[in-house]
Protein backbone atom coordinates (compact mmCIF):
# COMPACT_ATOMS: atom_id res chain seq x y z
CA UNK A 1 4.20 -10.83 -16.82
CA UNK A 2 0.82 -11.65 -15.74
CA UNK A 3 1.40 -12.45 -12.02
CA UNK A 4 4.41 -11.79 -9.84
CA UNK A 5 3.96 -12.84 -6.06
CA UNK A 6 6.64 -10.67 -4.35
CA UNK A 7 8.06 -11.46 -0.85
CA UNK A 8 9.44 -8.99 1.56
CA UNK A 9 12.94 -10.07 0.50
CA UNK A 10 12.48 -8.62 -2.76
CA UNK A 11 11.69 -5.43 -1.67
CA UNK A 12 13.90 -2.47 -2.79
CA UNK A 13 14.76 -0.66 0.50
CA UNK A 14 16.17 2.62 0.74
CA UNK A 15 17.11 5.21 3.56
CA UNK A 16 15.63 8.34 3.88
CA UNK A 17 18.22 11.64 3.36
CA UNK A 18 17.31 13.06 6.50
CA UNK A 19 17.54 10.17 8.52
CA UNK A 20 14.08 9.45 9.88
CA UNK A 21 12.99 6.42 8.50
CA UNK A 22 13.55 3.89 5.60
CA UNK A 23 11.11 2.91 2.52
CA UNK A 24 10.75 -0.53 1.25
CA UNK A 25 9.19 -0.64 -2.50
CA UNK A 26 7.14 -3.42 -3.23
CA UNK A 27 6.28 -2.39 -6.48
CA UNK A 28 6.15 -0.05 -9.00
CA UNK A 29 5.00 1.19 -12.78
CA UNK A 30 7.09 4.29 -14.59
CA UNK A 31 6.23 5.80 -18.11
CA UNK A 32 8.64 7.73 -20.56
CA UNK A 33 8.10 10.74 -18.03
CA UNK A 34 8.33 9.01 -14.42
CA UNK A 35 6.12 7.53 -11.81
CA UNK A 36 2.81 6.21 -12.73
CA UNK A 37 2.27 4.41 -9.39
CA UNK A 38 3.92 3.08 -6.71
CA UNK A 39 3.27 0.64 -3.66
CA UNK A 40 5.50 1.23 -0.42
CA UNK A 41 5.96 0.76 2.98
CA UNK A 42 7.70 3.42 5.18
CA UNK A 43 9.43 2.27 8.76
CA UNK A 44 8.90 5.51 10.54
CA UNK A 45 11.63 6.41 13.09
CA UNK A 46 11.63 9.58 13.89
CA UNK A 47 9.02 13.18 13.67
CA UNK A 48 9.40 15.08 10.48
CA UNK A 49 8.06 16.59 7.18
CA UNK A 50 6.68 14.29 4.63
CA UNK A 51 8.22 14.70 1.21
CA UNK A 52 6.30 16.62 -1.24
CA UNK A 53 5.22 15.07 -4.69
CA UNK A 54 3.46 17.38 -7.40
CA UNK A 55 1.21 16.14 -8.99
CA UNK A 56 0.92 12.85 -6.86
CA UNK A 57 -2.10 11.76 -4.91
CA UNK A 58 -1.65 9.28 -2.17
CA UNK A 59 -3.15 7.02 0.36
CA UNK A 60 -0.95 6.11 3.51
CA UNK A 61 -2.30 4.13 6.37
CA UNK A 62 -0.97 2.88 9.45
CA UNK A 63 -0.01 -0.91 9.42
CA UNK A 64 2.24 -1.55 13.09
CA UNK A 65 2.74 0.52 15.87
CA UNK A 66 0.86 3.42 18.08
CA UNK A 67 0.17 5.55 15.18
CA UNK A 68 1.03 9.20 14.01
CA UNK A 69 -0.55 12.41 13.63
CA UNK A 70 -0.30 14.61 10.31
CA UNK A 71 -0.49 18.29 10.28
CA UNK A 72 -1.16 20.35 7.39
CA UNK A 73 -1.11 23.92 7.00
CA UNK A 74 -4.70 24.81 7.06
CA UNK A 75 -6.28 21.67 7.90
CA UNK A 76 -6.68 20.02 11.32
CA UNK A 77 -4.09 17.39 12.18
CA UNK A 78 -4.97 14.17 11.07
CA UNK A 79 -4.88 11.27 13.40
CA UNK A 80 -4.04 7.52 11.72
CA UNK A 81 -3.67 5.34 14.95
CA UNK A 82 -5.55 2.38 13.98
CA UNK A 83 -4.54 -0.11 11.66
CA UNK A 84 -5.34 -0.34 8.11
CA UNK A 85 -7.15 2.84 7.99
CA UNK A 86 -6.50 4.28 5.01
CA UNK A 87 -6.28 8.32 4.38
CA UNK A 88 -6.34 10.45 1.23
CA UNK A 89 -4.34 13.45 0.30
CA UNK A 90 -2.57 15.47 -2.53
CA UNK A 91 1.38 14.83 -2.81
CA UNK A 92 2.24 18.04 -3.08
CA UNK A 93 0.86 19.13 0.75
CA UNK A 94 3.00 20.59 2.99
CA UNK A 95 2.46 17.80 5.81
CA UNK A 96 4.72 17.61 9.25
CA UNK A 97 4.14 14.17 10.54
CA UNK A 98 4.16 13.43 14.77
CA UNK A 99 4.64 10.04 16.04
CA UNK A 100 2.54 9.18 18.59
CA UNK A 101 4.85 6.84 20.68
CA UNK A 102 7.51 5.41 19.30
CA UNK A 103 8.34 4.50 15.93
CA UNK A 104 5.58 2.91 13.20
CA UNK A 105 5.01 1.01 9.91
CA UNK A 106 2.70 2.43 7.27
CA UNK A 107 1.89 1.57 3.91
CA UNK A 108 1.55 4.00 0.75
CA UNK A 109 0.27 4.35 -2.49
CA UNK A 110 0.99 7.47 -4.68
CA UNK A 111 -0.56 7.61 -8.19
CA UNK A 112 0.36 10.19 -10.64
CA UNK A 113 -3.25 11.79 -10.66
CA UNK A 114 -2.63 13.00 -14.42
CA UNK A 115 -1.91 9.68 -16.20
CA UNK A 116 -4.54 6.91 -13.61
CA UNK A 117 -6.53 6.42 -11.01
CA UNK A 118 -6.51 4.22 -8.20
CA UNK A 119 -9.15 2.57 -5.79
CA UNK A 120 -7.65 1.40 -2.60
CA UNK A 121 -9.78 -1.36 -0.28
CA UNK A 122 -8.69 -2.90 2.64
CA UNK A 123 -11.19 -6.19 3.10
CA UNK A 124 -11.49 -8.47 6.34
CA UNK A 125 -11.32 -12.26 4.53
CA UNK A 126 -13.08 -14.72 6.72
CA UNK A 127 -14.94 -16.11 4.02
CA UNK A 128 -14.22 -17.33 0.14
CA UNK A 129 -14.37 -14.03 -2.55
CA UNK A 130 -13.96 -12.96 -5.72
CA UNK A 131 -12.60 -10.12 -6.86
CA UNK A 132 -12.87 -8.76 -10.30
CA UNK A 133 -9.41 -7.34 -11.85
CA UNK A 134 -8.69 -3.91 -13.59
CA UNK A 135 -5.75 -3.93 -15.97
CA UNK A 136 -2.56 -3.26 -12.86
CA UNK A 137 -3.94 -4.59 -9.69
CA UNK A 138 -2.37 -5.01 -6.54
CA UNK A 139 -3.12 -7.29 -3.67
CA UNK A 140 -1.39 -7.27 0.10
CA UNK A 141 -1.56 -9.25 2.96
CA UNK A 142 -1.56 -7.43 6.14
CA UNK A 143 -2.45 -10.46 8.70
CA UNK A 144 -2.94 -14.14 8.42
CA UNK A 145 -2.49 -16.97 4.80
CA UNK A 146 -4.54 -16.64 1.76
CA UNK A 147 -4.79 -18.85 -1.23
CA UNK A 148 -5.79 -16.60 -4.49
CA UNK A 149 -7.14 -18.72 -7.77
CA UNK A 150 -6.64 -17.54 -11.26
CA UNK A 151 -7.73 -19.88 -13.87
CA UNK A 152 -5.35 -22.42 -13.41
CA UNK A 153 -2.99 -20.95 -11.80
CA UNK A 154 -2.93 -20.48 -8.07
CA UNK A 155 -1.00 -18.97 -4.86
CA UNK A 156 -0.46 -19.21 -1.34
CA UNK A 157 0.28 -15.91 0.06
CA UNK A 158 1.57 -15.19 4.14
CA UNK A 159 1.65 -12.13 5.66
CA UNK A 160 3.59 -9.33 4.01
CA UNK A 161 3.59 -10.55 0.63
CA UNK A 162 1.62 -8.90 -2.31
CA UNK A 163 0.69 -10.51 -5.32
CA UNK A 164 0.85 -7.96 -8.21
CA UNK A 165 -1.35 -8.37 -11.32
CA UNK A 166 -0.38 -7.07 -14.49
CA UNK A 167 -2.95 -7.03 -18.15
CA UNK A 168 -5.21 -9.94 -16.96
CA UNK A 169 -9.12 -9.50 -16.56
CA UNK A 170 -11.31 -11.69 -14.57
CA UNK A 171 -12.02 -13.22 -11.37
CA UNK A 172 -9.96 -13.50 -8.37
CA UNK A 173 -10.90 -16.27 -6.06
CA UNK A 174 -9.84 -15.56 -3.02
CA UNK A 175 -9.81 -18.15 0.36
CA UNK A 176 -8.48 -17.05 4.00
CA UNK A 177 -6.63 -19.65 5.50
CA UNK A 178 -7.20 -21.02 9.05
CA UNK A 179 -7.50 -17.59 11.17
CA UNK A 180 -9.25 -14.71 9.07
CA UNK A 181 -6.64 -12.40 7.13
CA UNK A 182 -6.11 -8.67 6.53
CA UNK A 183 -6.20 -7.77 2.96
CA UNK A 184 -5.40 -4.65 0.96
CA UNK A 185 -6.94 -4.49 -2.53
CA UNK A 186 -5.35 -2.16 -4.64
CA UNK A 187 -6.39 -1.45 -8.75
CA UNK A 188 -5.24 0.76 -10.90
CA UNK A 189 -7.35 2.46 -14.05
C-alpha cells in the first residue's frame, strides 16, 4: 500500500470508559510489541484526566471549539485555545484536562518514542508546494480542498480527510484549491 486517502467514514470510533468523550482513529502502525504510532481525533465532552501512555510521546492540538486547559503536576497549566496549535508532551504525564466552554475537537499523535520519531507541521497552503516524503507520512486537511500529485497518481482531498503515505520517497506536489486550506503534515522516521 503506497497511498490510502481515508475519509471520516472510515474512521474507527470508539467511546471513552469513563464517559467523557469519544476517539476517532484515522490511522495507525503496530509492531510485534504494540503501538508504533497513531493518528486520532478526540471529541471532548466533558473535564477529566488524560490517559497515561508509557513510553509514548504525543502532540495534541486543538482543531474546533473554545479550547482547553491542561494541568500537570509540576508544570503550569497549559492553555491550547487556538486552532491548530500544536503542543508536546510525554504520554506517561499525569495531565487533568479543563474545558474552557463547552465541549472541543482535538487532534493527536502519539509515537512510541523507543522504536521512531515524528515531526509534526501544520502549513497554511495558499500557494503550490512540495513536500518531500519520509518512509510513513501522514497528511490532514483541517480547512478548505487540496489536490496532492505523486508521479502519476493524484488526489483531491476536502476537509477532514488524510491521505496516508506508506514506503514511497519523493515529492509531494501539493495545490490549495479555491480558498487557502489548513494542512497538517505529519512524518514518521
Amino acid at each position: 500500500m503506497a497511498f490510502q486517502l481515508l475519509s471520516p467514514e472510515q474512521w474507527q470510533t470508539q467511546a471513552w470508559r469513563n464517559g467523557g468523550g469519544i476517539t476517532h482513529q484515522l490511522a495507525r502502525s503496530d509492531d510485534t510489541t504494540g503501538l508504533r504510532w497513531r493518528v486520532s481525533i478526540a471529541e471532548v465532552a466533558s473535564d477529566g484526566p488524560f490517559s497515561r501512555f508509557e513510553q509514548t510521546d504525543r502532540i495534541i492540538m486543538l482543531l474546533k471549539g473554545n479550547g482547553f486547559c491542561l494541568h500537570c503536576a509540576e508544570d503550569q497549566p497549559v492553555v491550547l485555545d487556538k486552532a491548530l496549535v500544536p503542543f508536546a508532551f510525554a504520554g506517561e504525564t499525569a495531565i487533568d484536562c479543563c474545558l474552557t466552554d463547552g465541549p472541543v475537537q482535538d487532534f493527536n499523535l502519539m509515537i512510541r518514542r523507543s522504536v521512531v520519531k515524528a515531526s509534526l507541521q501544520v502549513l497554511s497552503v495558499t500557494e503550490p508546494l512540495s513536500l518531500t516524503l519520509a518512509n510513513e507520512a501522514l497528511l490532514y486537511l483541517a480547512s478548505g480542498q487540496l489536490q496532492v500529485s505523486f508521479k502519476d497518481q493524484s488526489y483531491q482531498l476536502e476537509a477532514e480527510h488524510s491521505l496516508l503515505c506508506m514506503a514511497e520517497s519523493g515529492e509531494l506536489r501539493i495545490k490549495a484549491g479555491a480558498e487557502p486550506c489548513q494542512l497538517v503534515w505529519i512524518c514518521i522516521h
